[in-house]
Protein backbone atom coordinates (compact mmCIF):
# COMPACT_ATOMS: atom_id res chain seq x y z
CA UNK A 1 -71.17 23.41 -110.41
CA UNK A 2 -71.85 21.54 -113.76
CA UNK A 3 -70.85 18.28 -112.18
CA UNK A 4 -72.96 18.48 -109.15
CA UNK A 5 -76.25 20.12 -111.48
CA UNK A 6 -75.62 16.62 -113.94
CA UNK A 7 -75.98 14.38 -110.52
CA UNK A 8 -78.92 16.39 -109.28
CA UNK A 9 -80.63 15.89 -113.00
CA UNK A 10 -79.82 12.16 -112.72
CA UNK A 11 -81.84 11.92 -109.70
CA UNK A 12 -84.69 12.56 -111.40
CA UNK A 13 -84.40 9.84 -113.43
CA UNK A 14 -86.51 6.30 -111.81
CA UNK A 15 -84.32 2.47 -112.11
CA UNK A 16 -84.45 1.88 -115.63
CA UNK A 17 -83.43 4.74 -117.23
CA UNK A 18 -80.75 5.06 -115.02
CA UNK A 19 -79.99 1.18 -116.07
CA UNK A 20 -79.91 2.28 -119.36
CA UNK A 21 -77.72 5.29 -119.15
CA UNK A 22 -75.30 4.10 -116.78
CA UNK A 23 -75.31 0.63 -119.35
CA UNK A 24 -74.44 3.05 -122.15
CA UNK A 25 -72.20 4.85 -120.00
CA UNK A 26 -69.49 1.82 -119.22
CA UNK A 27 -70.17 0.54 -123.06
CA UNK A 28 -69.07 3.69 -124.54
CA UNK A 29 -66.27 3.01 -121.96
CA UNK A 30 -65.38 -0.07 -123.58
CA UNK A 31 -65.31 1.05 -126.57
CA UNK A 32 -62.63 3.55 -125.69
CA UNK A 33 -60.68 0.95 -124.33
CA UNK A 34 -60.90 -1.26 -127.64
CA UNK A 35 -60.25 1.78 -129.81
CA UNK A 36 -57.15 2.70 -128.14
CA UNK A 37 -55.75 -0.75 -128.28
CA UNK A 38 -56.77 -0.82 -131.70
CA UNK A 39 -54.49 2.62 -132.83
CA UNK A 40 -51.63 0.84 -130.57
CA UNK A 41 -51.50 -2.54 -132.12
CA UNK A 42 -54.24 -3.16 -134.09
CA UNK A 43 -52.78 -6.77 -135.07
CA UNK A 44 -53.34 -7.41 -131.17
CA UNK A 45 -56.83 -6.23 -130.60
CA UNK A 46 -58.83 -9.37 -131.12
CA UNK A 47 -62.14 -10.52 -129.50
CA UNK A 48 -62.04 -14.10 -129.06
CA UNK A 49 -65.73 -15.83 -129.05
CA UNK A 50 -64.90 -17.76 -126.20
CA UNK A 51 -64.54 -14.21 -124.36
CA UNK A 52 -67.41 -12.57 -125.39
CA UNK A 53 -69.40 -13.47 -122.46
CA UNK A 54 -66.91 -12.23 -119.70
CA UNK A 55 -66.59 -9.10 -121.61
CA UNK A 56 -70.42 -8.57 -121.69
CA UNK A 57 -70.46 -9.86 -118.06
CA UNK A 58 -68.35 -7.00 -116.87
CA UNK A 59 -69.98 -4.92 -118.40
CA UNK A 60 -73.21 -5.98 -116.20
CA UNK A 61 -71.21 -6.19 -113.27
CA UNK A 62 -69.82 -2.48 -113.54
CA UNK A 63 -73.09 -1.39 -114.66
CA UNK A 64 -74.51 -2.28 -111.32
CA UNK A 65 -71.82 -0.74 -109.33
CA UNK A 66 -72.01 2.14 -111.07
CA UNK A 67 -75.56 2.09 -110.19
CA UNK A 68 -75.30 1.51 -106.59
CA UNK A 69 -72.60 4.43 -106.27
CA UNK A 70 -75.40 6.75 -107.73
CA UNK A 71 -77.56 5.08 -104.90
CA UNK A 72 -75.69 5.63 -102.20
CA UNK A 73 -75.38 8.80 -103.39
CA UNK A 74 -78.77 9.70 -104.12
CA UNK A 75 -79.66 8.35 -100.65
CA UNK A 76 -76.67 10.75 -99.05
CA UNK A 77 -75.09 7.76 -97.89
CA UNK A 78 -71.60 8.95 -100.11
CA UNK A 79 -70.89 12.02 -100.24
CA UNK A 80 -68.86 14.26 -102.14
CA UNK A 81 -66.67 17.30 -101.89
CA UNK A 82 -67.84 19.72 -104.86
CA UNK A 83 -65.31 22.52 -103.67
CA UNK A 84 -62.62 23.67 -105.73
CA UNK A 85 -59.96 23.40 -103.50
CA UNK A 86 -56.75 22.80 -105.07
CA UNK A 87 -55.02 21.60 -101.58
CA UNK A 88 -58.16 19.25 -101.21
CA UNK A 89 -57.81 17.90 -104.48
CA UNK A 90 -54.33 16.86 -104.79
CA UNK A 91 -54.95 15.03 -101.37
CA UNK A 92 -57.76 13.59 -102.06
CA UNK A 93 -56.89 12.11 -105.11
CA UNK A 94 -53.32 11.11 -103.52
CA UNK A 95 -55.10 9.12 -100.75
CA UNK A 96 -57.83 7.82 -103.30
CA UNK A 97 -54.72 6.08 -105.46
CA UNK A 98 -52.84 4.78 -102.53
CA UNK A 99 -55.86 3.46 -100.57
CA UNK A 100 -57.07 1.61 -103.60
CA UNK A 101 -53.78 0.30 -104.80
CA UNK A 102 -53.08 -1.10 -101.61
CA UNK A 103 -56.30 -2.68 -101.57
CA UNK A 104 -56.36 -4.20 -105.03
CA UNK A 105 -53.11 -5.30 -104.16
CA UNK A 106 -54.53 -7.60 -101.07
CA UNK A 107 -57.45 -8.39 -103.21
CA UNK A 108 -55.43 -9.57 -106.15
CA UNK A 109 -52.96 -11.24 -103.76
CA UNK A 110 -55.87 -13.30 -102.26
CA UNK A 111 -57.09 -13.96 -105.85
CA UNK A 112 -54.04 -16.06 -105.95
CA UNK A 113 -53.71 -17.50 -102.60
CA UNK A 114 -57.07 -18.77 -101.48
CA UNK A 115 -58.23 -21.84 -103.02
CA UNK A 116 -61.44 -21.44 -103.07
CA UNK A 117 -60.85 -18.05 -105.43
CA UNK A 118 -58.00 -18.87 -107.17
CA UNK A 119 -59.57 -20.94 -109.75
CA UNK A 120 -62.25 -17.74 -110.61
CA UNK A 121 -59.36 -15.80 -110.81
CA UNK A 122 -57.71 -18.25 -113.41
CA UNK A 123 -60.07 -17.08 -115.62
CA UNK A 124 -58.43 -13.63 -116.11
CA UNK A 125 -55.47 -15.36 -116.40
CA UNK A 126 -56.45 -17.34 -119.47
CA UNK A 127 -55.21 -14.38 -121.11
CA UNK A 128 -50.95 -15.24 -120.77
CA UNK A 129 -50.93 -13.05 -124.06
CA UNK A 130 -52.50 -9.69 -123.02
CA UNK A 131 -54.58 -7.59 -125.31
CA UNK A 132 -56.69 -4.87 -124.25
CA UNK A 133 -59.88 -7.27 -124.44
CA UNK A 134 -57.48 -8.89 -121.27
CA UNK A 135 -58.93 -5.79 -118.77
CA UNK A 136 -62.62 -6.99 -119.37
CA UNK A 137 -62.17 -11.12 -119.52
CA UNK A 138 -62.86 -11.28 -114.98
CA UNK A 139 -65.17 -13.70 -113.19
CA UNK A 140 -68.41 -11.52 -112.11
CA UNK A 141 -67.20 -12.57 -108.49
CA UNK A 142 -64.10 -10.75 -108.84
CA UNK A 143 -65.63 -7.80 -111.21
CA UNK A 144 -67.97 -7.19 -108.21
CA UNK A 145 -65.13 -7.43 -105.75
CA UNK A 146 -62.92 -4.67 -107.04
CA UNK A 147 -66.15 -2.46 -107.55
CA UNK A 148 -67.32 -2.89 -103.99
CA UNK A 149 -63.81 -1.98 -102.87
CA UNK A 150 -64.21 1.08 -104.67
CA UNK A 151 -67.81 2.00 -103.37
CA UNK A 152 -66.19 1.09 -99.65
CA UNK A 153 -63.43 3.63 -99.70
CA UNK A 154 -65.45 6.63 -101.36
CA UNK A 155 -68.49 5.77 -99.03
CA UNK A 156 -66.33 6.18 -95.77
CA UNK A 157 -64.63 8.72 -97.36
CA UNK A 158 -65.88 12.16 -98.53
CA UNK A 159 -64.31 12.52 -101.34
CA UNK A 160 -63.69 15.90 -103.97
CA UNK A 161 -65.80 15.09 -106.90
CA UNK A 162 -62.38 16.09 -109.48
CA UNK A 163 -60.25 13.04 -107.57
CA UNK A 164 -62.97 10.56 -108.28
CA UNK A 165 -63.05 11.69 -111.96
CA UNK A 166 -59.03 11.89 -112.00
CA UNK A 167 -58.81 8.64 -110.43
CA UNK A 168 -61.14 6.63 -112.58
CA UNK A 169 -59.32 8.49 -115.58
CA UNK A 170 -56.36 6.97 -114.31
CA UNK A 171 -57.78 3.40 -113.53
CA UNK A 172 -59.18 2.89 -116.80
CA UNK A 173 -56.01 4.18 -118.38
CA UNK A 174 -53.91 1.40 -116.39
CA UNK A 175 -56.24 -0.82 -117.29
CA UNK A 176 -55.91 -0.34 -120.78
CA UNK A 177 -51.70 0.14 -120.67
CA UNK A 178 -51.07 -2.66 -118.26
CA UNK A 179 -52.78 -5.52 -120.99
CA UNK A 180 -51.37 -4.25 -124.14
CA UNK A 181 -48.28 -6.03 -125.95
CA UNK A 182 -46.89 -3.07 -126.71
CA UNK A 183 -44.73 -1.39 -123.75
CA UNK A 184 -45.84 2.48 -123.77
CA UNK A 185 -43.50 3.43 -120.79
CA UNK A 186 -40.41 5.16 -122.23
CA UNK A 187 -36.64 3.45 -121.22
CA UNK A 188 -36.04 6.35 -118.68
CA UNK A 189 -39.26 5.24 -116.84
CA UNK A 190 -37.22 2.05 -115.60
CA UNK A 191 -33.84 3.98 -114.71
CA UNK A 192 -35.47 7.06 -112.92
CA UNK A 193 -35.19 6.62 -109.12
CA UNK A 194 -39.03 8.00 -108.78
CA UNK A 195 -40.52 6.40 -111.70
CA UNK A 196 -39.15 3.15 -111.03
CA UNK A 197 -41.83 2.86 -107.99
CA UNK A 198 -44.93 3.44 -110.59
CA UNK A 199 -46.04 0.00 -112.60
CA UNK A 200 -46.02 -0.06 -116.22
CA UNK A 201 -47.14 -2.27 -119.01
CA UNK A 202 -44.11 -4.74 -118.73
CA UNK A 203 -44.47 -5.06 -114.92
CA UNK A 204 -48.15 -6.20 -115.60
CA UNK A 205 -47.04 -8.34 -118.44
CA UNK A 206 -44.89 -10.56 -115.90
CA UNK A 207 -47.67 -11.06 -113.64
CA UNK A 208 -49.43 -12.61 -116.70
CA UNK A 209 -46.25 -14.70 -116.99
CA UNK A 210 -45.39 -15.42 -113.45
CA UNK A 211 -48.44 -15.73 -111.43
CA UNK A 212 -46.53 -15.69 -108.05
CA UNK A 213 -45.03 -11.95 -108.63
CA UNK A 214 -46.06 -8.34 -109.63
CA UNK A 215 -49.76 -8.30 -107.62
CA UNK A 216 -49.84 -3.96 -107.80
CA UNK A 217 -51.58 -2.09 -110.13
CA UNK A 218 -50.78 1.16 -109.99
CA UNK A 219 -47.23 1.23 -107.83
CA UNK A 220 -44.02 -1.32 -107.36
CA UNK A 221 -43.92 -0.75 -104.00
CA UNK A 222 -45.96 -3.22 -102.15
CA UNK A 223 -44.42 -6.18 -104.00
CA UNK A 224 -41.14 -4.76 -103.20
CA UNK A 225 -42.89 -4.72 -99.21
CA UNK A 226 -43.76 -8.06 -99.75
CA UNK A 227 -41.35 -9.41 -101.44
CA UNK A 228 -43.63 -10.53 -104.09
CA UNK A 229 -41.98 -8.49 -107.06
CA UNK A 230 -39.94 -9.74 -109.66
């Protein structure tokens, strides 16, 4: 198994060059990010100065919970599925989406609600105007929080080592989508009776506008449980 031989390689490596690599690692991630907003609307894709240091503060922050996932694992505290199941793997990565959209969802709700965190959270919201450079401008507090809500659920649960790379596919991909301008969802996606439940870059956008509504990330349907959807 090429993924599991790359991990046990990995553990070879001591602190700092894992520091390094996993540093390089969510940069070359960033990049991505920028480059795709860039082919999208390249008019759009603008580093501000003032946001230069959140942007290289998340990428800190995600360097360190990327590695104290490797950690955990390393010390067999997570564990992973390496089987190639194909029954295993669609559930896995089912749960892993739901699970972690339900808890961003409470996370991001309280972001708003508590006083004591909605002014970090302002921060983020600086940005009423998304652009791609939107996904990376987040408080370290609240960087850290979504990555240790991550490291929670696939700590307690063993997960199949193609839903954790399908799911983080699929987060940074949302990420990207759901802070561009430019709506990438096609019309049908708002009149199909099963798309309709899946967030897109407009539903985002309104949260940016109306900081009371739209809290999901990934679905519709716990605003629509909480009433909180526009």
């Amino acid at each position: 198994m090429i993924f599991e031989s790359c991990l046990q390689e990995l553990s070879q490596f001591n602190l700092a060059s894992l520091t390094v690599f996993f540093l390089i690692e969510n940069l070359v991630l960033i990049y991505i990010s920028v480059l795709i907003g860039r082919i999208i609307e390249p008019e759009n894709t603008v580093l501000k100065k003032s946001d230069r240091k959140w942007v290289f503060s998340t990428l800190i922050c995600n360097t360190i919970i990327t590695i104290l996932g490797f950690e955990l694992y390393r010390l067999g505290i997570l564990k992973i599925d390496f089987s190639a199941s194909i029954p295993v793997l669609f559930f896995d990565t089912l749960l892993l989406i739901i699970l972690m959209d339900f808890f961003m969802f409470c996370f991001h709700f309280l972001a708003h609600r508590l006083k004591w965190f909605n002014p970090i959270h302002k921060l983020h919201h600086t940005h009423v105007d998304t652009n791609v450079y939107s996904l990376y401008v987040l408080h370290p507090i609240e960087t850290l929080g979504f990555g240790f809500i991550w490291l929670f659920l696939i700590t307690i649960l063993k997960l199949n080592y193609l839903s954790i790379i399908i799911y983080l596919i699929l987060n940074l991909s949302y990420g990207i989508f759901g802070h561009l301008k430019t709506d990438v969802f096609p019309d049908f996606w708002y009149r199909n009776a099963f798309t309709k439940w899946i967030s897109t870059t407009k539903f985002h956008n309104d949260h940016h506008k109306n900081e009371s509504r739209n809290y999901g990330f990934y679905f519709t349907i716990w605003d629509k449980i909480f009433k909180t959807i526009i």
